[in-house]
PDB file of N, CA and C in Angstrom:
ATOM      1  N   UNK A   1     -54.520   7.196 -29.869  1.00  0.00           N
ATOM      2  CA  UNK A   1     -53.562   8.258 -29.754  1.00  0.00           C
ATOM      3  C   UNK A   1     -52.985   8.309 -28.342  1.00  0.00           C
ATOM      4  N   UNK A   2     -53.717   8.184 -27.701  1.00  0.00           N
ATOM      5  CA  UNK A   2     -53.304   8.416 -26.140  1.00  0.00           C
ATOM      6  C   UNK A   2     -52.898   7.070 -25.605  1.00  0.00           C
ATOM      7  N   UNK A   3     -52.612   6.514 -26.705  1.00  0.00           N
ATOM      8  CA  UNK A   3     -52.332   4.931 -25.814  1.00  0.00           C
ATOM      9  C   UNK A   3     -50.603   4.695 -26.475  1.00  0.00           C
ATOM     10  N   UNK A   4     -50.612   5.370 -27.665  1.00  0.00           N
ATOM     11  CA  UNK A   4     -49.606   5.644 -28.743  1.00  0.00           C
ATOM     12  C   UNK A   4     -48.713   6.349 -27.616  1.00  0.00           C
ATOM     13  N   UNK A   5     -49.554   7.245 -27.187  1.00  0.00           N
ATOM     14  CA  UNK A   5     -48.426   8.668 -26.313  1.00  0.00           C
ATOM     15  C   UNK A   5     -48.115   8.101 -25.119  1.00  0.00           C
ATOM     16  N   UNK A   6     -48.635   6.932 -24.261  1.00  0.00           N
ATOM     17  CA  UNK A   6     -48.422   6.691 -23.527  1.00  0.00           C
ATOM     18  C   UNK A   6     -47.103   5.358 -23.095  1.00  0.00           C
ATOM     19  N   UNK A   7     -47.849   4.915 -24.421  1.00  0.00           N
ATOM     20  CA  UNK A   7     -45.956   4.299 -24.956  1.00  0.00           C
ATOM     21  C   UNK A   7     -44.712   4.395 -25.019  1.00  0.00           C
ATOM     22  N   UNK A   8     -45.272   6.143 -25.734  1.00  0.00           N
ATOM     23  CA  UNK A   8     -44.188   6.399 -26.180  1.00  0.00           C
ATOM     24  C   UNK A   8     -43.315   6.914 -25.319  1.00  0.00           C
ATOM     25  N   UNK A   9     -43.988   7.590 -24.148  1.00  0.00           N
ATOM     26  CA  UNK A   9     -43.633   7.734 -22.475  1.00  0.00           C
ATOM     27  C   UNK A   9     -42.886   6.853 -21.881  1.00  0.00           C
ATOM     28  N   UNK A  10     -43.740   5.758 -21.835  1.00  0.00           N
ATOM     29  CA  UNK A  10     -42.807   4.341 -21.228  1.00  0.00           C
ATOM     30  C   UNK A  10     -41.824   3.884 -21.811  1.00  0.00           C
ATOM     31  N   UNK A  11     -41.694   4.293 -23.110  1.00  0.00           N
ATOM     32  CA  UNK A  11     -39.991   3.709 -23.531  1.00  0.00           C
ATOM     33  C   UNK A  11     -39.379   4.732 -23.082  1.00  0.00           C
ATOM     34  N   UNK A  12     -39.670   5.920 -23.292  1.00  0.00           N
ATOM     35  CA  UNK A  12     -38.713   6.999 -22.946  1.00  0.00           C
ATOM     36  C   UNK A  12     -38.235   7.025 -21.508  1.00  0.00           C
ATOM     37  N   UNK A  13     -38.773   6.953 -20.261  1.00  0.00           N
ATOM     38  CA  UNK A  13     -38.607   6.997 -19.346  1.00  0.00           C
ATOM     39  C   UNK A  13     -38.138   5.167 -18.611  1.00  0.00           C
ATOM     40  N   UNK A  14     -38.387   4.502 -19.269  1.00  0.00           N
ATOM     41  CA  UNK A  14     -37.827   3.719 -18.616  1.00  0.00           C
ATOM     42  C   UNK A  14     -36.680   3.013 -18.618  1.00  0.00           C
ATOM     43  N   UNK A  15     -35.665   3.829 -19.588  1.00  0.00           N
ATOM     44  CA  UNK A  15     -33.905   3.578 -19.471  1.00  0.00           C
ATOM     45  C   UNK A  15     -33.715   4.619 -18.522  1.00  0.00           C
ATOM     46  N   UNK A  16     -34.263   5.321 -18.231  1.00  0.00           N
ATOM     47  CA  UNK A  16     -33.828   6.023 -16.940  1.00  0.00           C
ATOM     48  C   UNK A  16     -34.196   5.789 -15.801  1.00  0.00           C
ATOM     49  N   UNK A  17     -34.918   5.365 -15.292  1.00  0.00           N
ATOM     50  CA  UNK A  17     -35.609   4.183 -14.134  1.00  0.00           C
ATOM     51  C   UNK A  17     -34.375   3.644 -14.064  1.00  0.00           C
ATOM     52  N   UNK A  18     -34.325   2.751 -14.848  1.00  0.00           N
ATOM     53  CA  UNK A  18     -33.152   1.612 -15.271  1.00  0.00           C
ATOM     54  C   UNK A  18     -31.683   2.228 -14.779  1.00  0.00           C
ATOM     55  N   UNK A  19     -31.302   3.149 -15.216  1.00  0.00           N
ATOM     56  CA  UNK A  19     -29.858   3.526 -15.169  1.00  0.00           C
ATOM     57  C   UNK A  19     -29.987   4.167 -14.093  1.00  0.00           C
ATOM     58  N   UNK A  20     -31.287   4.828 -13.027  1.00  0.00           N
ATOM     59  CA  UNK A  20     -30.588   5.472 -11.878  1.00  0.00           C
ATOM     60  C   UNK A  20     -30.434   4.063 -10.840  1.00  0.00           C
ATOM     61  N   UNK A  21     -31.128   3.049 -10.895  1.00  0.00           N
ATOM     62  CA  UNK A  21     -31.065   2.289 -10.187  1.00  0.00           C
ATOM     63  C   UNK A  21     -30.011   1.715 -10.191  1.00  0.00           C
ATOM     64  N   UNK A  22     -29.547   1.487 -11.650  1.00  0.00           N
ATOM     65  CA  UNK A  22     -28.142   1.210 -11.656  1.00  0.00           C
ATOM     66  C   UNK A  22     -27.554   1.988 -11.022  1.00  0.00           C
ATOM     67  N   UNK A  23     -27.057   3.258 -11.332  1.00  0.00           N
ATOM     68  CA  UNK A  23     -26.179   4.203 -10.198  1.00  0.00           C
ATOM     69  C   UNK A  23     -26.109   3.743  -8.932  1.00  0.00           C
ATOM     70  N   UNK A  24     -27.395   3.875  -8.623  1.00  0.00           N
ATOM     71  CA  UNK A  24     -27.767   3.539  -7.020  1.00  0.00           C
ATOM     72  C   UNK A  24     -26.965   2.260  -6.325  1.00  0.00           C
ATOM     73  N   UNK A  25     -27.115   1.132  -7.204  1.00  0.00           N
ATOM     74  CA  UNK A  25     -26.850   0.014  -7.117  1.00  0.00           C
ATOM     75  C   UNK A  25     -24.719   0.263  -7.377  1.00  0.00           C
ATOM     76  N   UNK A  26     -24.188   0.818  -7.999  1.00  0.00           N
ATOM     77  CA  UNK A  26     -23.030   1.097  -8.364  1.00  0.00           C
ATOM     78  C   UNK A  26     -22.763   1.878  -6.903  1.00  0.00           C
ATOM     79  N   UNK A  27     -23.565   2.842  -6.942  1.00  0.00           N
ATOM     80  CA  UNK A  27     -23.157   3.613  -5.409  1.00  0.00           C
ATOM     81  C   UNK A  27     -22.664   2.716  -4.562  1.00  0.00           C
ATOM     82  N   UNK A  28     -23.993   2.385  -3.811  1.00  0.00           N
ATOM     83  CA  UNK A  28     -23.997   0.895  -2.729  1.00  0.00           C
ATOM     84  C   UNK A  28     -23.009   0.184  -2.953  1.00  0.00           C
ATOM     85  N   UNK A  29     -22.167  -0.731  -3.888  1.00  0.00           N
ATOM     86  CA  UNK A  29     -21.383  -1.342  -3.602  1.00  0.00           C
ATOM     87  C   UNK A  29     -19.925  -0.059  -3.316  1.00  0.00           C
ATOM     88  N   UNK A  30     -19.819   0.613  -3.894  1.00  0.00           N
ATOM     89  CA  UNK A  30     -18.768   1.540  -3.457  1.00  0.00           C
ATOM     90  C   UNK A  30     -18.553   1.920  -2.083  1.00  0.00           C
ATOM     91  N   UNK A  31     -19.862   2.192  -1.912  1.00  0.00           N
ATOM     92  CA  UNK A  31     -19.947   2.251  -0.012  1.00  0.00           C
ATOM     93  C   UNK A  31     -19.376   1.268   0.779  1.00  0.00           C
ATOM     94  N   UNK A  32     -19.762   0.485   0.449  1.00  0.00           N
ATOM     95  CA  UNK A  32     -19.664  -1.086   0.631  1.00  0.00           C
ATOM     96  C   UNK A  32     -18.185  -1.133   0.718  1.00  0.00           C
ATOM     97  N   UNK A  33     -17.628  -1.187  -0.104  1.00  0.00           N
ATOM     98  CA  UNK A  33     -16.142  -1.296  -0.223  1.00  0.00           C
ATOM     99  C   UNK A  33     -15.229  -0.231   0.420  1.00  0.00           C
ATOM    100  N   UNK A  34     -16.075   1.037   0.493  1.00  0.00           N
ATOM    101  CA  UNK A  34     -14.762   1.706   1.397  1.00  0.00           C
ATOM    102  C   UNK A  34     -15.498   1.711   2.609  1.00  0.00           C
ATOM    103  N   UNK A  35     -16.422   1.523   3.383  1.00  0.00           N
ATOM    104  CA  UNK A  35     -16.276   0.788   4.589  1.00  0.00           C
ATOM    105  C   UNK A  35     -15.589  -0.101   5.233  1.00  0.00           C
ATOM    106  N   UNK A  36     -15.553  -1.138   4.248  1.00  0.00           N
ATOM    107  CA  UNK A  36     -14.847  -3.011   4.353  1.00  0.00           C
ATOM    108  C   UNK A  36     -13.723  -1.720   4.392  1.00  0.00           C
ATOM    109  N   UNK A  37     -12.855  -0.768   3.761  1.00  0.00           N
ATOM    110  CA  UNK A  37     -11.635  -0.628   3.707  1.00  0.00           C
ATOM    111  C   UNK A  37     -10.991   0.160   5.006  1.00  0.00           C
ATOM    112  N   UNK A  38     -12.125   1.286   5.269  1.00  0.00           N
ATOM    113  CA  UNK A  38     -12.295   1.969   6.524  1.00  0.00           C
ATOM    114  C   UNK A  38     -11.525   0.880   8.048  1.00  0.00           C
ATOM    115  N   UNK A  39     -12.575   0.065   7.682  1.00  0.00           N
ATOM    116  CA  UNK A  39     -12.647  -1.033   8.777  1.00  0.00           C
ATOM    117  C   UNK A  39     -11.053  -1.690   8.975  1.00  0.00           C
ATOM    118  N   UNK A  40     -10.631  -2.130   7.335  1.00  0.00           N
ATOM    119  CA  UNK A  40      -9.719  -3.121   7.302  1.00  0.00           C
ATOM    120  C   UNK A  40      -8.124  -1.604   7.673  1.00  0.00           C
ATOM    121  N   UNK A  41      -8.373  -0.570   7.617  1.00  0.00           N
ATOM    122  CA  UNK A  41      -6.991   0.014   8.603  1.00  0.00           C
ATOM    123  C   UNK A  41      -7.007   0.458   9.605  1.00  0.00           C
ATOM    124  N   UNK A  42      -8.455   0.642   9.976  1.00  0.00           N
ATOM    125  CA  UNK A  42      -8.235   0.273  11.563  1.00  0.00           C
ATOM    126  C   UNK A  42      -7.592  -0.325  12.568  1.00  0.00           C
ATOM    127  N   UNK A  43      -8.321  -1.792  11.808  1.00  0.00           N
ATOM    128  CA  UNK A  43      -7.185  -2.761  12.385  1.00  0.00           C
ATOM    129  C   UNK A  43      -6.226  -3.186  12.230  1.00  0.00           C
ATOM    130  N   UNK A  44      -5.586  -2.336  11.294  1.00  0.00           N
ATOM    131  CA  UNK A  44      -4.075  -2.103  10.868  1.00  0.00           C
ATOM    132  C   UNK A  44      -3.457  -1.265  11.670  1.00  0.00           C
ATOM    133  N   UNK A  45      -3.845   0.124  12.221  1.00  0.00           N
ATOM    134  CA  UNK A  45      -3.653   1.296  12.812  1.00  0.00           C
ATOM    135  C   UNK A  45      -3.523   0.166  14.368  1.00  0.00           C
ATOM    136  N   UNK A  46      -4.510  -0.717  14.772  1.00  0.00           N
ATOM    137  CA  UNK A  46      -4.472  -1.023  16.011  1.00  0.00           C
ATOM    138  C   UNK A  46      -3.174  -1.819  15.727  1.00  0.00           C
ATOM    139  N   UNK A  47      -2.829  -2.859  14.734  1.00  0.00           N
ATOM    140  CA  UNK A  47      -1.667  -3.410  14.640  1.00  0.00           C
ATOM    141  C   UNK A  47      -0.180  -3.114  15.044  1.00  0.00           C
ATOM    142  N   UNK A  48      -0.560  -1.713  13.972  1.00  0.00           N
ATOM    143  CA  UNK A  48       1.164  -1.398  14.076  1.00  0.00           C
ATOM    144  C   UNK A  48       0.811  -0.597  15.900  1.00  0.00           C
ATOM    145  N   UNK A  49       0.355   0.007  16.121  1.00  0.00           N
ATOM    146  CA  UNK A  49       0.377   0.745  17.974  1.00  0.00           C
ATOM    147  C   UNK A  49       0.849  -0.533  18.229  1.00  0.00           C
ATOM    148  N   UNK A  50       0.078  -1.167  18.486  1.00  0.00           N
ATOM    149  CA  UNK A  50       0.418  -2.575  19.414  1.00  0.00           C
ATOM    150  C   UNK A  50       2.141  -2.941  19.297  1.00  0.00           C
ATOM    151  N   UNK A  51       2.626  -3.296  17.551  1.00  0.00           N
ATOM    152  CA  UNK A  51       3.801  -3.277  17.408  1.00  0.00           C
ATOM    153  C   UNK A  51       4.615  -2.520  18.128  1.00  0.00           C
ATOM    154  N   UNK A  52       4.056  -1.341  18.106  1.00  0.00           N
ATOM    155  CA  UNK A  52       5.394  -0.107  18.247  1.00  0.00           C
ATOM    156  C   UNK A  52       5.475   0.138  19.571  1.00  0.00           C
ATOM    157  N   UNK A  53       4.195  -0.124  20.695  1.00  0.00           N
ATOM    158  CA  UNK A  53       4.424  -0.164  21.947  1.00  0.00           C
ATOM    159  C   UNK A  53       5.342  -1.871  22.412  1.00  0.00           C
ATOM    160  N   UNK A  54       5.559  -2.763  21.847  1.00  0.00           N
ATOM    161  CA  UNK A  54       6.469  -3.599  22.200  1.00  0.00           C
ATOM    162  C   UNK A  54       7.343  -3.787  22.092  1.00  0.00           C
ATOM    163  N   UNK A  55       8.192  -2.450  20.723  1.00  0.00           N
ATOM    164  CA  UNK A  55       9.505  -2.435  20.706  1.00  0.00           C
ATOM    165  C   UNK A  55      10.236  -1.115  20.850  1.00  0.00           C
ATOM    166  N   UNK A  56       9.988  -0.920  22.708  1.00  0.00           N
ATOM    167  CA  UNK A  56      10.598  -0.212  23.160  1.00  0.00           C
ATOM    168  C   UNK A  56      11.745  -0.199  23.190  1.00  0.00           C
ATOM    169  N   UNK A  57      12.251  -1.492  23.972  1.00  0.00           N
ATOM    170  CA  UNK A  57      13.852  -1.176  24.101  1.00  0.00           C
ATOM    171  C   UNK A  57      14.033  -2.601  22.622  1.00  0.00           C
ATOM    172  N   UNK A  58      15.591  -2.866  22.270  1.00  0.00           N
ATOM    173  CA  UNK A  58      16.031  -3.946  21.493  1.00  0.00           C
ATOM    174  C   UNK A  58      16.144  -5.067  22.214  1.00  0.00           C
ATOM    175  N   UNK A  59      15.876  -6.400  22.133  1.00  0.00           N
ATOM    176  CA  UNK A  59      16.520  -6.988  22.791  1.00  0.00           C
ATOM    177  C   UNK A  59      17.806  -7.197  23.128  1.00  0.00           C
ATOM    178  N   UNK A  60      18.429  -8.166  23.952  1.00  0.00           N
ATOM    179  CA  UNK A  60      19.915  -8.052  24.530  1.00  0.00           C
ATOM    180  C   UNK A  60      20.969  -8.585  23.402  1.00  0.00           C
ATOM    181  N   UNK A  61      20.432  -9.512  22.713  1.00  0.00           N
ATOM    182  CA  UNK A  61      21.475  -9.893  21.631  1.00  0.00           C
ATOM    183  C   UNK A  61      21.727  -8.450  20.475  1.00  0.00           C
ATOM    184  N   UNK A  62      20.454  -7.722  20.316  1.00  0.00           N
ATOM    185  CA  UNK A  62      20.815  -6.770  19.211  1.00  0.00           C
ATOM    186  C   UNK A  62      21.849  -5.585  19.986  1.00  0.00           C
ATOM    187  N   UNK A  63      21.181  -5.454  21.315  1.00  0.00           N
ATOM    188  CA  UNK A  63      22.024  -4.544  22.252  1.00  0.00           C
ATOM    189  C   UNK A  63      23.690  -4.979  21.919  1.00  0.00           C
ATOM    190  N   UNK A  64      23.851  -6.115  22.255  1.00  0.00           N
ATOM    191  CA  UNK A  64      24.722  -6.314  21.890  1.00  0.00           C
ATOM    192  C   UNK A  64      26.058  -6.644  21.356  1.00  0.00           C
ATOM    193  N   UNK A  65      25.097  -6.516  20.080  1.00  0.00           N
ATOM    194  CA  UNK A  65      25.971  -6.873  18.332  1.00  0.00           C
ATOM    195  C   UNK A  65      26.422  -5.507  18.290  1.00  0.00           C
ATOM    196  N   UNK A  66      24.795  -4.680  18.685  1.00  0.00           N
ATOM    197  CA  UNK A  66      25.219  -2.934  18.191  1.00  0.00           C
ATOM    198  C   UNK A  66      26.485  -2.487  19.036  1.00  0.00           C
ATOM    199  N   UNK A  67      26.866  -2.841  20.209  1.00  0.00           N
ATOM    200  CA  UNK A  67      28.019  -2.479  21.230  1.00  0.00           C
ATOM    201  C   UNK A  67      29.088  -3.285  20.392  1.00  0.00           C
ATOM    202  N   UNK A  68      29.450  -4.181  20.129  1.00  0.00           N
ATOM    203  CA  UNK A  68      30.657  -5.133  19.381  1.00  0.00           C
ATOM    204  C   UNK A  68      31.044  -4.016  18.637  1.00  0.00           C
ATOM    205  N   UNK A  69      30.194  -4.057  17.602  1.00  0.00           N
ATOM    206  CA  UNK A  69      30.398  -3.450  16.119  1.00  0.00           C
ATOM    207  C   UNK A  69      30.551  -1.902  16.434  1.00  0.00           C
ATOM    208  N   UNK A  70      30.249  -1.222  17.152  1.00  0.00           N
ATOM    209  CA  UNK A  70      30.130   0.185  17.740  1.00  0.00           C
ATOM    210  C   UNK A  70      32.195   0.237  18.370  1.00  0.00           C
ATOM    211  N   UNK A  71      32.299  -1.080  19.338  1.00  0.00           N
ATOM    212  CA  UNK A  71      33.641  -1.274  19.592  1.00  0.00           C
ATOM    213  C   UNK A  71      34.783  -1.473  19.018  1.00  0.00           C
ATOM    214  N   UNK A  72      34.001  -2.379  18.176  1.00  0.00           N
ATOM    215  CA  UNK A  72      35.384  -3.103  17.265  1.00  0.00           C
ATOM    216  C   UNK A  72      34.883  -3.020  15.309  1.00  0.00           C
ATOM    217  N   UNK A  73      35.265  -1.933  15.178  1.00  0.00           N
ATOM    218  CA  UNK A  73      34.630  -1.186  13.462  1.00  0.00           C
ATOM    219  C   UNK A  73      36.127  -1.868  12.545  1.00  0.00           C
ATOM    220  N   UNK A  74      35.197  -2.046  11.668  1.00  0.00           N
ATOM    221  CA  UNK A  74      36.048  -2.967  10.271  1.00  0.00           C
ATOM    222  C   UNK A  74      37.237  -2.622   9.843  1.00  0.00           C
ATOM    223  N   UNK A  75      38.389  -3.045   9.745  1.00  0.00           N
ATOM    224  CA  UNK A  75      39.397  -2.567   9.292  1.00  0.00           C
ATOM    225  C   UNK A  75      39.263  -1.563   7.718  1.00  0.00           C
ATOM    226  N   UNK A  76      40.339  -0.281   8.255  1.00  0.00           N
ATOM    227  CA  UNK A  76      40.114   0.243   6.237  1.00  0.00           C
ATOM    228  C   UNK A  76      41.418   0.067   6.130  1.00  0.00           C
ATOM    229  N   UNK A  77      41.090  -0.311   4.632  1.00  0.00           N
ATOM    230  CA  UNK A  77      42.139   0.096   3.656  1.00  0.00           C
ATOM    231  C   UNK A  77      42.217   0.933   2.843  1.00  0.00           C
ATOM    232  N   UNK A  78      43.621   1.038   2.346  1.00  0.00           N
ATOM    233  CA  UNK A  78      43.815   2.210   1.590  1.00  0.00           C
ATOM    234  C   UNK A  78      43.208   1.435   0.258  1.00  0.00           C
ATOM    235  N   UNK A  79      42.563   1.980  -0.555  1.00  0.00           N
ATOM    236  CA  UNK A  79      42.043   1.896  -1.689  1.00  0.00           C
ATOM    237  C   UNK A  79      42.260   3.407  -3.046  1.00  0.00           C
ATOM    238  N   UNK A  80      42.794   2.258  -3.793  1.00  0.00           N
ATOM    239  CA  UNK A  80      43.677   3.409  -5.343  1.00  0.00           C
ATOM    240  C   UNK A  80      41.909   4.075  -5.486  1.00  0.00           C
ATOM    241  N   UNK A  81      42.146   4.854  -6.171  1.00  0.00           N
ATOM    242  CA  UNK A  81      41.141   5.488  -7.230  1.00  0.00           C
ATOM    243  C   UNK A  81      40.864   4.512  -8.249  1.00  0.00           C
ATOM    244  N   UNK A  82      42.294   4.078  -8.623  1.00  0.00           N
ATOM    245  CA  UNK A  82      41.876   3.683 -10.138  1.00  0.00           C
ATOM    246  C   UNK A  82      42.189   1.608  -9.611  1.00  0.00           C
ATOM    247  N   UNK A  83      41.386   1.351  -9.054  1.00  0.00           N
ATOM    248  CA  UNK A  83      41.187  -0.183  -8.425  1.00  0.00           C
ATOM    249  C   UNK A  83      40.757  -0.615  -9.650  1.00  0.00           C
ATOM    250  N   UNK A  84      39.577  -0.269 -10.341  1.00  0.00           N
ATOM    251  CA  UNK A  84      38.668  -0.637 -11.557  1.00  0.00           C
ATOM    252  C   UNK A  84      39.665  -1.033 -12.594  1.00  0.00           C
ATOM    253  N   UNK A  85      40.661   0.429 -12.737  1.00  0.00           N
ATOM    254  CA  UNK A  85      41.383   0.034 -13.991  1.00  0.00           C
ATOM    255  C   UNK A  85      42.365  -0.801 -13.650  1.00  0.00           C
ATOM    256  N   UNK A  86      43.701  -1.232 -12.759  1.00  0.00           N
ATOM    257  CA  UNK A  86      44.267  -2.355 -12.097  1.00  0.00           C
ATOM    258  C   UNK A  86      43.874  -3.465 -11.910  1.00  0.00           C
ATOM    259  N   UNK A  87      42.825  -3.565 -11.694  1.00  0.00           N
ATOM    260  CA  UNK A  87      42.283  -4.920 -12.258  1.00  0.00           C
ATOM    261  C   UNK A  87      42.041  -4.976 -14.588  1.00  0.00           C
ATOM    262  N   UNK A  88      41.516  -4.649 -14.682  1.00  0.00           N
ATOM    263  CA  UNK A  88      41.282  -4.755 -15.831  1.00  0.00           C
ATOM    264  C   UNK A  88      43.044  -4.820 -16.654  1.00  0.00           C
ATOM    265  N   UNK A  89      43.680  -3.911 -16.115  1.00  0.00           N
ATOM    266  CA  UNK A  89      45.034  -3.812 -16.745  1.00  0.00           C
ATOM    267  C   UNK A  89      45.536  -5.575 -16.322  1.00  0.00           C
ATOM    268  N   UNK A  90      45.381  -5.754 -15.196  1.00  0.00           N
ATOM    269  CA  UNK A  90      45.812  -7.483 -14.688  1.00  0.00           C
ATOM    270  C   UNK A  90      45.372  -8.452 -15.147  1.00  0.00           C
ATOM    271  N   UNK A  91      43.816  -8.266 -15.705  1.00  0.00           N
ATOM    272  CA  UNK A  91      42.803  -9.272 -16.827  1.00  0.00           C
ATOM    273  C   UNK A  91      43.446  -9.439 -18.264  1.00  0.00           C
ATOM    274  N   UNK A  92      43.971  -8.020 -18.667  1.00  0.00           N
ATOM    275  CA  UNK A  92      44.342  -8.234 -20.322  1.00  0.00           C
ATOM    276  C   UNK A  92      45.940  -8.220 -20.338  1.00  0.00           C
TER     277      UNK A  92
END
């Protein structure tokens, strides 16, 4: 009887043994991974600073294109409303 009950103990209890260790084991790698992730924008965070402290000023060619184009802006034209349909009327 008592060897019966003691069985019947050990099956019972030992899918749960089983499954917290699993947890445990499920935990741990989760940790695991948002550490590695912790870590990996760090050195993203150090990346872009670094970036953004080296592009203080533009260099001289973008300086300037932006002065040209700032000087000398695209010709306009007068443009119909109905451009869309003038063409299409010229197609058929």
């Amino acid at each position: 009887m008592i060897a019966t009950a003691s069985l019947f103990l050990a099956t019972c209890f030992t899918p749960i043994a089983f499954s917290q260790s699993s947890e445990q084991a499920t935990l741990d790698i989760i940790r695991a991974e948002v550490r590695a992730l912790n870590e990996k924008v760090g050195s993203l965070d150090k990346q872009v600073a670094a970036i953004e402290s080296n592009s203080g000023d533009p260099p001289a060619a973008i300086r300037a294109a932006i002065e040209y184009v700032a000087a000398n802006p695209p010709p306009v034209e007068e443009k119909s409303h109905n451009t869309w349909y003038e063409y299409l009327r010229a197609e058929l």
